[in-house]
PDB file of N, CA and C in Angstrom:
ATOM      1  N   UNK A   1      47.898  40.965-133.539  1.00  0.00           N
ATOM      2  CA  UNK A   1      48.828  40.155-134.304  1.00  0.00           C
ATOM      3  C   UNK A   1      48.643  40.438-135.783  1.00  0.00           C
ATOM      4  N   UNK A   2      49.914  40.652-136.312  1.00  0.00           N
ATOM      5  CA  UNK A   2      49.459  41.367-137.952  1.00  0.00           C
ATOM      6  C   UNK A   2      50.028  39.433-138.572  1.00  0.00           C
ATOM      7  N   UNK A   3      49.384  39.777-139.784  1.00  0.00           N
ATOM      8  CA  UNK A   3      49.899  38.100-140.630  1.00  0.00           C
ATOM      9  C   UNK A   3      49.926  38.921-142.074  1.00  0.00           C
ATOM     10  N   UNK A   4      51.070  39.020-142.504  1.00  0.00           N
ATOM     11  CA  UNK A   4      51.005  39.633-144.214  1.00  0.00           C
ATOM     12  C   UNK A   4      50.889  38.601-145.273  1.00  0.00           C
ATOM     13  N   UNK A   5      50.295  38.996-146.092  1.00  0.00           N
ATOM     14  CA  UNK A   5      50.291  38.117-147.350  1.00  0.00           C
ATOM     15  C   UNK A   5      52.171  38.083-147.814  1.00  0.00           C
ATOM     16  N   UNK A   6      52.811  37.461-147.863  1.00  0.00           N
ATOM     17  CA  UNK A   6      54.311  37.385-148.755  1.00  0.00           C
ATOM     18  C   UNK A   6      54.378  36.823-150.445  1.00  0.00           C
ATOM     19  N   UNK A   7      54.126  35.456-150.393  1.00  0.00           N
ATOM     20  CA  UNK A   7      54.161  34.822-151.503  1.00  0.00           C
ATOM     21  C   UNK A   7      53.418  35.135-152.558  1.00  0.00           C
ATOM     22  N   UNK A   8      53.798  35.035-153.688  1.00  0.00           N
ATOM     23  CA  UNK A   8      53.087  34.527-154.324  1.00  0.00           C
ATOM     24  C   UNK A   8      53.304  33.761-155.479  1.00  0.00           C
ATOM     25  N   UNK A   9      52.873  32.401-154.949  1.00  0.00           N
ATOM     26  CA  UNK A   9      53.561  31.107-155.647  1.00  0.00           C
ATOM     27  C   UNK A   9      52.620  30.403-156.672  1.00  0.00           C
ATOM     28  N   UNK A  10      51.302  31.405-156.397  1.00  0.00           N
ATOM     29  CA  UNK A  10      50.017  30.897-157.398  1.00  0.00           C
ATOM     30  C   UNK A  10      50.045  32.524-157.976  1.00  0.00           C
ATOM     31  N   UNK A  11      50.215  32.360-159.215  1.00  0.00           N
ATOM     32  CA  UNK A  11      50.102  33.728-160.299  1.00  0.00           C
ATOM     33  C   UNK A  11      48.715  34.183-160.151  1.00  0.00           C
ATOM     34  N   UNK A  12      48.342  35.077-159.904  1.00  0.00           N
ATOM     35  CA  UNK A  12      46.621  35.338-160.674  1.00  0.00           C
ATOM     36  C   UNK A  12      45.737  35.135-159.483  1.00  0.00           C
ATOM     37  N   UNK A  13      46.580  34.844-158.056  1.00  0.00           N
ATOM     38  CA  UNK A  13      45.056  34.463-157.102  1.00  0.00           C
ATOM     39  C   UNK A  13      44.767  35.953-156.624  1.00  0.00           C
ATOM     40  N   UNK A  14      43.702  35.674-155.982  1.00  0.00           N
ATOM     41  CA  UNK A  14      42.846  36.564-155.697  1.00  0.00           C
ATOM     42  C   UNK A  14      42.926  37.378-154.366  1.00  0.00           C
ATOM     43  N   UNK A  15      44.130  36.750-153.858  1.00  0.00           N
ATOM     44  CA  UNK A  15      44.680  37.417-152.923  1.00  0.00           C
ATOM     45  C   UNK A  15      46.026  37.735-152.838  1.00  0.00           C
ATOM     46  N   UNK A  16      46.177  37.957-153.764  1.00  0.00           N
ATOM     47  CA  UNK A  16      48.030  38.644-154.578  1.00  0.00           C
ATOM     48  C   UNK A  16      47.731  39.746-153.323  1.00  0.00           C
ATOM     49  N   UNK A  17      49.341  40.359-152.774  1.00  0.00           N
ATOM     50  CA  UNK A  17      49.071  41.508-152.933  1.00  0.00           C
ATOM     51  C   UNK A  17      48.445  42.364-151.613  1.00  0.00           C
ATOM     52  N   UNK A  18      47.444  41.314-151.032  1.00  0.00           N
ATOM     53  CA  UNK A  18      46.399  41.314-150.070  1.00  0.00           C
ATOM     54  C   UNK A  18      47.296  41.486-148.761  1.00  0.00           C
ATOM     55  N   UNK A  19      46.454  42.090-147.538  1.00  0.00           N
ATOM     56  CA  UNK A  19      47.382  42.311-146.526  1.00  0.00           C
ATOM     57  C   UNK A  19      46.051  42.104-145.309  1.00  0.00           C
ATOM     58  N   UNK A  20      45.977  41.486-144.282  1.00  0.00           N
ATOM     59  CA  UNK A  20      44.806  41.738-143.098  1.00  0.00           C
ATOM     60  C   UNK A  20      44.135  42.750-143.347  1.00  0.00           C
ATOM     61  N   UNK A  21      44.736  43.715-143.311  1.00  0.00           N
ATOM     62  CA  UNK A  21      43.942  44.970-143.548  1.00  0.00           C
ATOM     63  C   UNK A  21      42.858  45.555-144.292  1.00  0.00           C
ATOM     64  N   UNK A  22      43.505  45.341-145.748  1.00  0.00           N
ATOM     65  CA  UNK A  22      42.725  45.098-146.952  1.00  0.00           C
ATOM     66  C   UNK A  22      41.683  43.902-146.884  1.00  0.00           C
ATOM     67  N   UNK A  23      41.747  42.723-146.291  1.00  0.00           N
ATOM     68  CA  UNK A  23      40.849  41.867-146.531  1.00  0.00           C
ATOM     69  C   UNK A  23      39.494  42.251-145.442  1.00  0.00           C
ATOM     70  N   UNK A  24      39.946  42.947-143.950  1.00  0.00           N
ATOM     71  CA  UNK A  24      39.353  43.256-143.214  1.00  0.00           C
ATOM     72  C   UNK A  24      38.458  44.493-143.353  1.00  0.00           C
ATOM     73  N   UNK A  25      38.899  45.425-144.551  1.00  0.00           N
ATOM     74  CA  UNK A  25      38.189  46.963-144.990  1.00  0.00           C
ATOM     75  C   UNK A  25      37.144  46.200-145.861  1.00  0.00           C
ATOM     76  N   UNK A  26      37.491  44.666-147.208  1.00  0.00           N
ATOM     77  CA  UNK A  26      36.697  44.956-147.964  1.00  0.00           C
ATOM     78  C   UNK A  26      35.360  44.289-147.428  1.00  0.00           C
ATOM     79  N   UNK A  27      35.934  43.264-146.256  1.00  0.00           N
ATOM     80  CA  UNK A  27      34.462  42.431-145.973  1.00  0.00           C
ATOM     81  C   UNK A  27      34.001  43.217-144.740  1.00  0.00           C
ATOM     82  N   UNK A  28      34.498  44.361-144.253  1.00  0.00           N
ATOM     83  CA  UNK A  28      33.855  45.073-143.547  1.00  0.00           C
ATOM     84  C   UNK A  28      33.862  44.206-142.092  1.00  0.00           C
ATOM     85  N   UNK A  29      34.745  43.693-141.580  1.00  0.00           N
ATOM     86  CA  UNK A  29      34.957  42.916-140.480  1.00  0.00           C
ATOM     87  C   UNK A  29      36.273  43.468-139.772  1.00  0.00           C
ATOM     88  N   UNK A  30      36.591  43.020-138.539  1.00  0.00           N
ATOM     89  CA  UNK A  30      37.735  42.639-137.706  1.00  0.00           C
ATOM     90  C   UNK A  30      39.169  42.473-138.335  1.00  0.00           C
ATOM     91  N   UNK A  31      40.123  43.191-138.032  1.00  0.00           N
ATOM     92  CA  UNK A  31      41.579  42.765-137.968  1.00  0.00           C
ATOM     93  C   UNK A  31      41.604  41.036-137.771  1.00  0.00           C
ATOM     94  N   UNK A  32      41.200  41.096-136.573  1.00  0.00           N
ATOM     95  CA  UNK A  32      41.407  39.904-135.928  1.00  0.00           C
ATOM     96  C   UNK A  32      40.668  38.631-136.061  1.00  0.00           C
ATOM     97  N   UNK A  33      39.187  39.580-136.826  1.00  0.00           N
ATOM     98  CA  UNK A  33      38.381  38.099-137.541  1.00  0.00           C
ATOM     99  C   UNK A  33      38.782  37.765-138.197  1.00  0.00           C
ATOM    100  N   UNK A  34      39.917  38.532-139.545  1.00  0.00           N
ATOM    101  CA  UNK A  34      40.659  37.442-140.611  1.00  0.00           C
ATOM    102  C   UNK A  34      41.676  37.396-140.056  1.00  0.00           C
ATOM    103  N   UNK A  35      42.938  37.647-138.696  1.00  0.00           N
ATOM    104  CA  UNK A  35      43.381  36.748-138.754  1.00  0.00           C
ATOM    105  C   UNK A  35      43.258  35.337-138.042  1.00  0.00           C
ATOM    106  N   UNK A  36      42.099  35.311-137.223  1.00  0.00           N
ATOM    107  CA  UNK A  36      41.517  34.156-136.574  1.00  0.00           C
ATOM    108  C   UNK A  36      41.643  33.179-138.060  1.00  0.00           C
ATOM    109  N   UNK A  37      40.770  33.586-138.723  1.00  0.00           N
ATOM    110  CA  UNK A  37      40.649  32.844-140.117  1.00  0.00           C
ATOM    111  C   UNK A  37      41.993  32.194-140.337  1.00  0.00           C
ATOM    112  N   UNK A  38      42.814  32.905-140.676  1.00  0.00           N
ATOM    113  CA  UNK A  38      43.992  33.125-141.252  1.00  0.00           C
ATOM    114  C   UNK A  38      44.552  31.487-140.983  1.00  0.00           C
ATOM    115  N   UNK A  39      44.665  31.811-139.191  1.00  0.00           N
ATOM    116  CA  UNK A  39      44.706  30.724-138.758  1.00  0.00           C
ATOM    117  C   UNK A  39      44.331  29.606-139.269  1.00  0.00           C
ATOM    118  N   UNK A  40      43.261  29.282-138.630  1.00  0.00           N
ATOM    119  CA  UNK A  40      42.287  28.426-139.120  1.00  0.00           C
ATOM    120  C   UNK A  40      42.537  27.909-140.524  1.00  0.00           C
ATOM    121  N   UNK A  41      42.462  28.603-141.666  1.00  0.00           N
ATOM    122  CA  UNK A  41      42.596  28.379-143.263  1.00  0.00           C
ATOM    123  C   UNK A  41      44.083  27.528-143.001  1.00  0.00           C
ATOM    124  N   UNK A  42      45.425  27.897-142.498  1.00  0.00           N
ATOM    125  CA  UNK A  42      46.505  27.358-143.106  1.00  0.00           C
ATOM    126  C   UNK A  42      46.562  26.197-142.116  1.00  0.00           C
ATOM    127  N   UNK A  43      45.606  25.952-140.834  1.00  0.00           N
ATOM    128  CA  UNK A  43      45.518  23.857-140.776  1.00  0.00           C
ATOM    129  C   UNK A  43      45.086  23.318-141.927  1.00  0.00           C
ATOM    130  N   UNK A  44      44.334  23.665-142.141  1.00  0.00           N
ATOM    131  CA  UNK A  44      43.271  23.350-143.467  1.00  0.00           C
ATOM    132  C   UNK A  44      43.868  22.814-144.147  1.00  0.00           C
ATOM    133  N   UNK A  45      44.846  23.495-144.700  1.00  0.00           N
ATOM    134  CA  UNK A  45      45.415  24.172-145.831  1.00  0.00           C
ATOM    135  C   UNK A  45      46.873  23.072-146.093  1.00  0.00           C
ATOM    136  N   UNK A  46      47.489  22.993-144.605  1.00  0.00           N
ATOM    137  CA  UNK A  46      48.431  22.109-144.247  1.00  0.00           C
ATOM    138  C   UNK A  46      48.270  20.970-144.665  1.00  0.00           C
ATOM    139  N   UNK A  47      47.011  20.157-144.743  1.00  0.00           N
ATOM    140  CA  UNK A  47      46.541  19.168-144.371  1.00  0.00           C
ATOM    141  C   UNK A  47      47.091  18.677-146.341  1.00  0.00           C
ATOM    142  N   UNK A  48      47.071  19.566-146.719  1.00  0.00           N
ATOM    143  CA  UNK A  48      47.682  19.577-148.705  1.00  0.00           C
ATOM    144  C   UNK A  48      48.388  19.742-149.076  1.00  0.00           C
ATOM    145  N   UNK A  49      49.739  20.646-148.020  1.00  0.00           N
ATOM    146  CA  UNK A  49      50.700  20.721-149.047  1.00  0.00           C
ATOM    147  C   UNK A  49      51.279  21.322-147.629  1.00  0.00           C
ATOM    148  N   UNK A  50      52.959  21.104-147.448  1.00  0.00           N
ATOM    149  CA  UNK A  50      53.859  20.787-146.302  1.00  0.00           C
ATOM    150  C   UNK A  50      54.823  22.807-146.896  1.00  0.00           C
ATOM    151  N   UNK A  51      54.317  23.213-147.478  1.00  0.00           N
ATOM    152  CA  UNK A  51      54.669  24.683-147.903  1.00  0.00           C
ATOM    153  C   UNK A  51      54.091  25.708-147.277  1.00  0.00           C
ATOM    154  N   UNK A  52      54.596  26.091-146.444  1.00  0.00           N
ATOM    155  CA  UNK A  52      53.310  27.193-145.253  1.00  0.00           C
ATOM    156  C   UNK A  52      53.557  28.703-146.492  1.00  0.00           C
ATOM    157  N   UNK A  53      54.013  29.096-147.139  1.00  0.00           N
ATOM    158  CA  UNK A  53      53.930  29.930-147.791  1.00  0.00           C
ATOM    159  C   UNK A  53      53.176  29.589-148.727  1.00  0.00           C
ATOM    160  N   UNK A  54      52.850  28.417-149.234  1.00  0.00           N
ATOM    161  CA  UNK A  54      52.088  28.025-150.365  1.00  0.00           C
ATOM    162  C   UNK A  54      50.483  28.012-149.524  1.00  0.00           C
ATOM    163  N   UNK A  55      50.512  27.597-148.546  1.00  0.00           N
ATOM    164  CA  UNK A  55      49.261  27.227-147.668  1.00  0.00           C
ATOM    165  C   UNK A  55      48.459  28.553-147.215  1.00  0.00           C
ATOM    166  N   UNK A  56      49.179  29.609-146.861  1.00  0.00           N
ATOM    167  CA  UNK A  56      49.144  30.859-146.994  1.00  0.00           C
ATOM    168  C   UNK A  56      48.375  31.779-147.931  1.00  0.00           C
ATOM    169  N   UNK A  57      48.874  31.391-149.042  1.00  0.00           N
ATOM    170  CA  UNK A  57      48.156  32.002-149.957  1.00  0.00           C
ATOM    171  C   UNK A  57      47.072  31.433-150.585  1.00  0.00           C
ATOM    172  N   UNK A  58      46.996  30.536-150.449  1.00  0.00           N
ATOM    173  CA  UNK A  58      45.708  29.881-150.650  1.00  0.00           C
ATOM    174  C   UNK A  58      44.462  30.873-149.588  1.00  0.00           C
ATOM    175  N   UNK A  59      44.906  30.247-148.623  1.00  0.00           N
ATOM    176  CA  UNK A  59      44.113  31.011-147.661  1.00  0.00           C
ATOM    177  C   UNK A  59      43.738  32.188-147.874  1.00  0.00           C
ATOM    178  N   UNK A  60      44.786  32.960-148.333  1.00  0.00           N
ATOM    179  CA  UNK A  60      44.128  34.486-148.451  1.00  0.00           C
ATOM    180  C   UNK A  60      43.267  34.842-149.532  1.00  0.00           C
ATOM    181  N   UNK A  61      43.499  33.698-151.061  1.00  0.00           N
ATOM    182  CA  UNK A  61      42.897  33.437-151.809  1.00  0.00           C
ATOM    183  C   UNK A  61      41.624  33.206-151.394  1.00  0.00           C
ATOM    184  N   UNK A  62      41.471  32.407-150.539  1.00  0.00           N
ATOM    185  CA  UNK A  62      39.776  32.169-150.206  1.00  0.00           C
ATOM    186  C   UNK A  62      38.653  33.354-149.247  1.00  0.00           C
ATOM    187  N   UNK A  63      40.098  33.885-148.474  1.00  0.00           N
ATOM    188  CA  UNK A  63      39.641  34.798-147.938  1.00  0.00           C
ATOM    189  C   UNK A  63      39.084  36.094-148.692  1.00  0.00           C
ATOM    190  N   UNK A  64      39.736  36.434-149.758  1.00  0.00           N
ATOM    191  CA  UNK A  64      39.513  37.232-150.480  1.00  0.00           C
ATOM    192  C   UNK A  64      38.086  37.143-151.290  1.00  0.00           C
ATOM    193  N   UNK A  65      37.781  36.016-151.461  1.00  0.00           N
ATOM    194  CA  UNK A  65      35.704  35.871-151.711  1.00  0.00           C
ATOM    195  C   UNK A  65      35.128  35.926-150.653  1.00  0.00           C
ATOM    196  N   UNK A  66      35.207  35.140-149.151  1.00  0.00           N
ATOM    197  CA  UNK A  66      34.864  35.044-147.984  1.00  0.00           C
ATOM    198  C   UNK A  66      35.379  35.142-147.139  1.00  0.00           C
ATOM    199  N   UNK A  67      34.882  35.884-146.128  1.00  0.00           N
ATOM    200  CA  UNK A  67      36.366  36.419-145.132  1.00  0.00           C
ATOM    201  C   UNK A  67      35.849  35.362-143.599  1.00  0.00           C
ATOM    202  N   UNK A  68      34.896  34.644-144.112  1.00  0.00           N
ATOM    203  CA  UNK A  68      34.711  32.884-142.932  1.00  0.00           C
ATOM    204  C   UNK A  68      34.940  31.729-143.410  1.00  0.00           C
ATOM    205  N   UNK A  69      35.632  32.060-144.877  1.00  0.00           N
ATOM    206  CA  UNK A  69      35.493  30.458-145.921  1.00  0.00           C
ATOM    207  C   UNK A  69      35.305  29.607-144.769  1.00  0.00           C
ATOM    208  N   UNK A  70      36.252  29.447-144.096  1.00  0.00           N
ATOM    209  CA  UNK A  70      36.909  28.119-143.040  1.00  0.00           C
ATOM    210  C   UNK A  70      35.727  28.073-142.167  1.00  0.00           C
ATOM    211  N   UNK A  71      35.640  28.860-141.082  1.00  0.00           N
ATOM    212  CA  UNK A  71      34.446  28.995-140.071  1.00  0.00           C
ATOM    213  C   UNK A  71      33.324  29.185-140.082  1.00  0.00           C
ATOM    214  N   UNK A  72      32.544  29.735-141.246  1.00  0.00           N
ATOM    215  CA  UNK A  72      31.336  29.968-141.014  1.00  0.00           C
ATOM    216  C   UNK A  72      30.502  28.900-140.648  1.00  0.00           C
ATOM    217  N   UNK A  73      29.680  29.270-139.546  1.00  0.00           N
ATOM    218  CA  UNK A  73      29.265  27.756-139.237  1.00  0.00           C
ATOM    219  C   UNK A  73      28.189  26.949-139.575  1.00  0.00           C
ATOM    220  N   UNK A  74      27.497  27.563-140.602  1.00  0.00           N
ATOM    221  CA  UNK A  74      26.669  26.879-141.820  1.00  0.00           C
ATOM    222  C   UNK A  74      27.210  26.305-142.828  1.00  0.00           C
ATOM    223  N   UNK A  75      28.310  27.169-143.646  1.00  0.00           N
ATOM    224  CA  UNK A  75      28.752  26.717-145.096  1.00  0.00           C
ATOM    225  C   UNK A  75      30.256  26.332-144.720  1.00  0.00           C
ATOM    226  N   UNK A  76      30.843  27.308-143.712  1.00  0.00           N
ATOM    227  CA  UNK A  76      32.759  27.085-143.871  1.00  0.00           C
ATOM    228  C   UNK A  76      32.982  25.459-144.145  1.00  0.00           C
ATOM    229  N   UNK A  77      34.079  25.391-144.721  1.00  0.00           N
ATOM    230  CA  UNK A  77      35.038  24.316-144.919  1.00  0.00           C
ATOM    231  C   UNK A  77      35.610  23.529-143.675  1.00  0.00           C
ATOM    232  N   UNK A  78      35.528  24.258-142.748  1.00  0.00           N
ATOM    233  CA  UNK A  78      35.835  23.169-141.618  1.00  0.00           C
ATOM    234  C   UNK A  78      34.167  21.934-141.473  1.00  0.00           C
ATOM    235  N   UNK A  79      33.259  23.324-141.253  1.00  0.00           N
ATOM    236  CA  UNK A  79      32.163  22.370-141.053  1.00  0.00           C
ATOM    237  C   UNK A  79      31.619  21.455-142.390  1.00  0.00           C
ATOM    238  N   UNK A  80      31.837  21.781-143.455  1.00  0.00           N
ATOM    239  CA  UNK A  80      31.344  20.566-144.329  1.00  0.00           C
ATOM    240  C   UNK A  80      32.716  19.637-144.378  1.00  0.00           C
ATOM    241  N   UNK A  81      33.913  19.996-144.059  1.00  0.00           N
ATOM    242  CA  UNK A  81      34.645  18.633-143.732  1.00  0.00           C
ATOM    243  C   UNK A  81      34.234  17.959-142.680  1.00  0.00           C
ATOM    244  N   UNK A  82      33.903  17.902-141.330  1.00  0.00           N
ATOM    245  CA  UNK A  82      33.005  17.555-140.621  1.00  0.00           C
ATOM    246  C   UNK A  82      32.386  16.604-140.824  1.00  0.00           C
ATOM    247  N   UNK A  83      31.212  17.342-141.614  1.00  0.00           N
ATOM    248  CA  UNK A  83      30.360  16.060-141.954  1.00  0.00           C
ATOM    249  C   UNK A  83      30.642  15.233-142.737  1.00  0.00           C
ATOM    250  N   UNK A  84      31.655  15.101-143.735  1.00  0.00           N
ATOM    251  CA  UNK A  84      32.297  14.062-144.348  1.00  0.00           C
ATOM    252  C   UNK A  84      32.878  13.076-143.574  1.00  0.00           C
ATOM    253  N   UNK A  85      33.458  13.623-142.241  1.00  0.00           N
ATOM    254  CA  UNK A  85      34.216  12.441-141.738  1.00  0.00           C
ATOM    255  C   UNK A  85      32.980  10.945-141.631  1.00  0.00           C
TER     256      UNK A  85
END
């Protein structure tokens, strides 16, 4: 399953531009581990703003420092939301 970056509704992020591919060469991982992510990032992501193109790029934004922001299962963002509940 390919997922392209389209938008870009935030000037300057860090995943302008960005495509699976590219995010998957630079962290040296899986097609399919960022777009599992991918996934994952735009519930997240949903949960802020009702713009799946806006939610999107966020995501790839984060992906583009960490290619588990969401999942990793020490630090990701799912799991320290978690423990907030």
């Amino acid at each position: 399953m390919q997922i392209f970056h389209i938008a870009d509704k935030l000037k300057g992020g860090k995943g302008d531009d960005k495509t699976v591919e590219d995010l998957a060469k630079k962290h040296d991982v899986s097609e399919q581990q960022i777009c599992d992510e991918i996934k994952a990032g735009i519930k997240v992501e949903k949960e802020h703003t009702d713009d799946s193109e806006l939610a999107r790029e966020i995501v790839m934004d984060h992906l583009d420092e960490y290619p588990d922001y969401y999942t990793n299962s020490k630090h990701g963002l799912l799991v320290q939301e978690k423990k907030l509940d």
